[in-house]
N, C-alpha and C. Protein backbone atom coordinates (compact mmCIF):
# COMPACT_ATOMS: atom_id res chain seq x y z
N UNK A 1 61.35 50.36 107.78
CA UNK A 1 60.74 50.15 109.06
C UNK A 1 61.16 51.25 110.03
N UNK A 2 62.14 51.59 109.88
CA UNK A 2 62.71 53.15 111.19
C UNK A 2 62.14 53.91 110.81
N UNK A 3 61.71 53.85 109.15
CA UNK A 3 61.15 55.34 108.90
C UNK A 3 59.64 55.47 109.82
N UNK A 4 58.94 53.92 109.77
CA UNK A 4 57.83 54.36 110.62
C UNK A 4 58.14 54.64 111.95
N UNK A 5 59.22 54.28 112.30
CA UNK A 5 58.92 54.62 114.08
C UNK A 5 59.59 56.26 114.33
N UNK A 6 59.74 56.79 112.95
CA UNK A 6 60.65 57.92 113.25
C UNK A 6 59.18 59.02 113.28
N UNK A 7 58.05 58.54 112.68
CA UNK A 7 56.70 59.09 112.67
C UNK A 7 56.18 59.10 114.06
N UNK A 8 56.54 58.06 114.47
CA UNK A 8 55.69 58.32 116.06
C UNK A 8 56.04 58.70 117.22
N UNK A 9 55.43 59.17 118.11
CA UNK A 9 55.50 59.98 119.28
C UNK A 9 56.33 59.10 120.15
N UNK A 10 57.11 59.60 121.03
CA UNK A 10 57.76 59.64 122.57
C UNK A 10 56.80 57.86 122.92
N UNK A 11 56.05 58.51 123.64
CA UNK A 11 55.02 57.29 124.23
C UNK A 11 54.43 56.10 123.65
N UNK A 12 54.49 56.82 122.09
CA UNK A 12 54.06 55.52 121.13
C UNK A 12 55.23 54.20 120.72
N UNK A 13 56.54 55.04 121.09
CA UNK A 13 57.71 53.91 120.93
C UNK A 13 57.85 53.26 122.09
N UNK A 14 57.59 53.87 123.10
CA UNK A 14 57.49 53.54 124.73
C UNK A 14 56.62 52.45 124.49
N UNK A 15 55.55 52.22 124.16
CA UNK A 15 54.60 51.48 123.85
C UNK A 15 55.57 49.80 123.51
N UNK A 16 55.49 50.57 121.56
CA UNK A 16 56.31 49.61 121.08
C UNK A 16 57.11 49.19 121.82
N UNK A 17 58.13 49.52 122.20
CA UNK A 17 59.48 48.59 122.93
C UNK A 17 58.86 47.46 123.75
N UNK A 18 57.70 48.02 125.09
CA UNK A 18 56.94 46.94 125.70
C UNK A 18 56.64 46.00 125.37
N UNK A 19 55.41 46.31 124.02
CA UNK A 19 55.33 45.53 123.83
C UNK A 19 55.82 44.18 122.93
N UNK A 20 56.82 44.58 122.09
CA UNK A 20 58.00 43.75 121.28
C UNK A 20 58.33 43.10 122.59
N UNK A 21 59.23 43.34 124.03
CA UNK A 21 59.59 42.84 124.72
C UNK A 21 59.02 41.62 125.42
N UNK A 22 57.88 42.39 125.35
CA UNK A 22 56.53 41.21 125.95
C UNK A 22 56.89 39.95 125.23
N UNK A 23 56.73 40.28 123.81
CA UNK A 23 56.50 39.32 122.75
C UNK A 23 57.89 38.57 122.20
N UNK A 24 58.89 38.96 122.75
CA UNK A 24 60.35 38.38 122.85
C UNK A 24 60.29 37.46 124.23
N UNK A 25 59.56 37.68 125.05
CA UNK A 25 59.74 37.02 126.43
C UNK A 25 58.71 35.59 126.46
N UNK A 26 57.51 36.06 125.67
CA UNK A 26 56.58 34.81 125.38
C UNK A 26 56.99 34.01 124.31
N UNK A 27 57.74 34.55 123.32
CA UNK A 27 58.36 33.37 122.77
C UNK A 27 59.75 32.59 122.48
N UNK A 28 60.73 33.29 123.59
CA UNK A 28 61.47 32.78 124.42
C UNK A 28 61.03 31.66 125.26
N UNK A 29 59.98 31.42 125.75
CA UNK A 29 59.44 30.95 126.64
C UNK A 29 58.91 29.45 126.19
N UNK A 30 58.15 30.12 124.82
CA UNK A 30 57.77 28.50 123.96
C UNK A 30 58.74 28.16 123.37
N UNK A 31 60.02 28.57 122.87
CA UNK A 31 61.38 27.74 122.55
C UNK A 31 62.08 27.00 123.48
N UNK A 32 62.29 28.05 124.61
CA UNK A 32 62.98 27.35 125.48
C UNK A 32 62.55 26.11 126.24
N UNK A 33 60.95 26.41 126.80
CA UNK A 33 60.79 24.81 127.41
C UNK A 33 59.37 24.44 127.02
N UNK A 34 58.53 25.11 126.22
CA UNK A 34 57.69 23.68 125.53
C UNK A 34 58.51 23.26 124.12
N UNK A 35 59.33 24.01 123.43
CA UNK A 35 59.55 23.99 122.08
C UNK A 35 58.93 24.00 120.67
N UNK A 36 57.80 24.55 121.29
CA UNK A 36 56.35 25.00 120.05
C UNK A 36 56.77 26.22 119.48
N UNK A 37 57.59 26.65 119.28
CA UNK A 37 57.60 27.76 118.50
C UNK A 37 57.54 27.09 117.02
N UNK A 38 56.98 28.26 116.13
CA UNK A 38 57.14 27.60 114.76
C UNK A 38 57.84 28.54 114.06
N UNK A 39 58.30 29.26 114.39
CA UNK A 39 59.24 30.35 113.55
C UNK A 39 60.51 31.23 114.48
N UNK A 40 61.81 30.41 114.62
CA UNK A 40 62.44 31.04 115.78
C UNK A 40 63.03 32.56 115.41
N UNK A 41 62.71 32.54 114.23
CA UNK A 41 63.34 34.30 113.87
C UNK A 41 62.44 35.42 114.47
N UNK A 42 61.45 35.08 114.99
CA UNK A 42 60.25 35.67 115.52
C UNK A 42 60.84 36.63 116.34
N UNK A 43 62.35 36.06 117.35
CA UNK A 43 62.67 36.61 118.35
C UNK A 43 63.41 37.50 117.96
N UNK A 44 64.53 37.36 116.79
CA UNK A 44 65.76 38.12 116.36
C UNK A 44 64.45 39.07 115.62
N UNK A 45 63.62 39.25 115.16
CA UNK A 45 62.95 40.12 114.69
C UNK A 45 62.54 41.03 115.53
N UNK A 46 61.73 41.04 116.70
CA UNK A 46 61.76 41.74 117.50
C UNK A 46 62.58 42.14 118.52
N UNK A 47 63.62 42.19 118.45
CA UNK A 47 64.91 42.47 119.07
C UNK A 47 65.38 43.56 118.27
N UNK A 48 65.00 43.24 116.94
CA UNK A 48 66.03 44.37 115.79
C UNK A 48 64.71 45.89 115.81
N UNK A 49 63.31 44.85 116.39
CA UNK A 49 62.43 46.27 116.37
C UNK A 49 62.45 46.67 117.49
N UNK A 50 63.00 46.30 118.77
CA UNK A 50 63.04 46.89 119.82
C UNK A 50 64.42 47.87 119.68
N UNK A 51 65.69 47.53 118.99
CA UNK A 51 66.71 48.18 119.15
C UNK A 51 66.73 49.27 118.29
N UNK A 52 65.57 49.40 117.08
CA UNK A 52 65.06 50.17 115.94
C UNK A 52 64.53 51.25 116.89
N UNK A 53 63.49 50.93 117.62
CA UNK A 53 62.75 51.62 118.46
C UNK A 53 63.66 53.30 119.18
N UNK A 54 64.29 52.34 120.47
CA UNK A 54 65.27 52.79 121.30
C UNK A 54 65.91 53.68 120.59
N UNK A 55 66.28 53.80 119.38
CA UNK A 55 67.40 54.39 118.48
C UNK A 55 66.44 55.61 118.21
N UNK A 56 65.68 55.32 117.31
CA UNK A 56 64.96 56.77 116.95
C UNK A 56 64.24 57.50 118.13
N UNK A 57 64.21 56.63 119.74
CA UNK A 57 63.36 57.40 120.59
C UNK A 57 64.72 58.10 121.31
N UNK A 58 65.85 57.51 121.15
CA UNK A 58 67.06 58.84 121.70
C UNK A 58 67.73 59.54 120.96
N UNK A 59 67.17 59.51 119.44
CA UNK A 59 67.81 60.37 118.09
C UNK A 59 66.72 61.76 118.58
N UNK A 60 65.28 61.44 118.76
CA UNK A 60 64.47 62.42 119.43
C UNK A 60 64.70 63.04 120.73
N UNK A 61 65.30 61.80 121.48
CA UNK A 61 65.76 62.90 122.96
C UNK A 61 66.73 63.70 122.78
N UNK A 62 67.46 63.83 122.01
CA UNK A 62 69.32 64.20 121.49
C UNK A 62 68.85 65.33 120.71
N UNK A 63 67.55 65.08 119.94
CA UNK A 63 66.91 66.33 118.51
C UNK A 63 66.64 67.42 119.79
N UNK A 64 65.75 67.06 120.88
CA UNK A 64 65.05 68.02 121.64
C UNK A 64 65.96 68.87 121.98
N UNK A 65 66.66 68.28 122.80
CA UNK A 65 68.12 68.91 123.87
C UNK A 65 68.78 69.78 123.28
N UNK A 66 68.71 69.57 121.39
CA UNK A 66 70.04 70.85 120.31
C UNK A 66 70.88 70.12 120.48
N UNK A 67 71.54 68.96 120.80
CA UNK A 67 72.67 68.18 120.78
C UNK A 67 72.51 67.28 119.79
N UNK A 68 71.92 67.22 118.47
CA UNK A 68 71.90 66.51 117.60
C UNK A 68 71.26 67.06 116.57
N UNK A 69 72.36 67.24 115.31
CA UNK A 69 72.55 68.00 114.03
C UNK A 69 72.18 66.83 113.22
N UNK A 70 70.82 67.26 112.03
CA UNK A 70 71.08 66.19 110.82
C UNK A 70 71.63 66.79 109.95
N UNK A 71 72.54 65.71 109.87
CA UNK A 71 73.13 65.62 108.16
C UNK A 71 72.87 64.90 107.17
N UNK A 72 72.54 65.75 105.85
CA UNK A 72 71.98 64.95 104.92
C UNK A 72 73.11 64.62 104.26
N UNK A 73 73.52 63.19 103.54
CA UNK A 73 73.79 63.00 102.67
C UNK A 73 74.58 63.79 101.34
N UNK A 74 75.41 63.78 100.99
CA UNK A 74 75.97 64.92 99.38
C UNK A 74 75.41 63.67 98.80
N UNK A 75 74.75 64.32 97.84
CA UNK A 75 74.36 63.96 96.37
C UNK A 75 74.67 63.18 95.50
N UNK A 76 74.71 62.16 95.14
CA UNK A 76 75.50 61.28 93.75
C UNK A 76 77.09 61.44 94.74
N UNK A 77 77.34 61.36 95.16
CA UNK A 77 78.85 60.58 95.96
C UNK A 77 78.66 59.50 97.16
N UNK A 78 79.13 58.62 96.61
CA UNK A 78 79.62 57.02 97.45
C UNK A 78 80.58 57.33 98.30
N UNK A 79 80.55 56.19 99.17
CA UNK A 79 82.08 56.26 100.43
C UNK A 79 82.71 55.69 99.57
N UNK A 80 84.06 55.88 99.80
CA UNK A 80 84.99 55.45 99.55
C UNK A 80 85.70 54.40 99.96
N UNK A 81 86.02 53.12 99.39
CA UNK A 81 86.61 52.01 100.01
C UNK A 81 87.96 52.01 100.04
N UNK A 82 88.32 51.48 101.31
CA UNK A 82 89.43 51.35 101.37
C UNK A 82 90.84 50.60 100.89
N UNK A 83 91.75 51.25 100.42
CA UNK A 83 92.22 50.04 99.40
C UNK A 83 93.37 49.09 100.11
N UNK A 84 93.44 47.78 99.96
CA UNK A 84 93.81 47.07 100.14
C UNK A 84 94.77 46.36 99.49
N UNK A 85 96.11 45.77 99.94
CA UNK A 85 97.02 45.28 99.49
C UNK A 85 97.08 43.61 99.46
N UNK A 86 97.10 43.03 98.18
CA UNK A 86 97.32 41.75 98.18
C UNK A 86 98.77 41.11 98.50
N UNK A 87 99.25 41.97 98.39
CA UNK A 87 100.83 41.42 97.84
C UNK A 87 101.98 41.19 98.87
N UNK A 88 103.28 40.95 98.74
CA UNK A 88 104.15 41.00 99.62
C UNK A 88 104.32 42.76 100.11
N UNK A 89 104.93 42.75 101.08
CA UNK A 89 105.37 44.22 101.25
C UNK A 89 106.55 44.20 101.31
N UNK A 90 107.06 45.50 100.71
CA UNK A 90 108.24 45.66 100.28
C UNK A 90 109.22 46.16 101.19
């Protein structure tokens, strides 16, 4: 899903955010006091696409400015976890 909003323009996420917000506020609205909602994830969903949004539209303001380098990935190497001690310490 970021990958699509990483496709669209300045104004077109401007868009999006609105209108996700819109649509977080109207059904806020039927949970909170008629209680007709029929799907309350409706809201945490558009919250995660509004904060999806915001992200790739200031990864683009940060790209414009030269203050933001991509880095790809190395190849076939994992992070590394951190190791952890079960035991007494000595």
């Amino acid at each position: 899903m970021k990958d699509d909003f990483k496709s669209l323009t300045p104004e077109d996420l401007k868009k999006e955010i609105l209108s996700s917000s819109e649509e977080v506020r109207k059904a806020r609205f039927q949970f909170g006091v008629t209680r007709s909602l029929e799907n309350p994830k409706v809201i945490r969903n558009h919250k995660k696409r509004i904060a999806q949004a915001l992200t790739v539209l200031r990864e683009k303001e940060l790209t414009a400015k030269g203050k933001l380098k991509q880095i790809a990935p190395k190849a076939g190497s994992a992070p590394k976890a951190a190791k952890t001690s079960k035991g007494k310490k000595k």
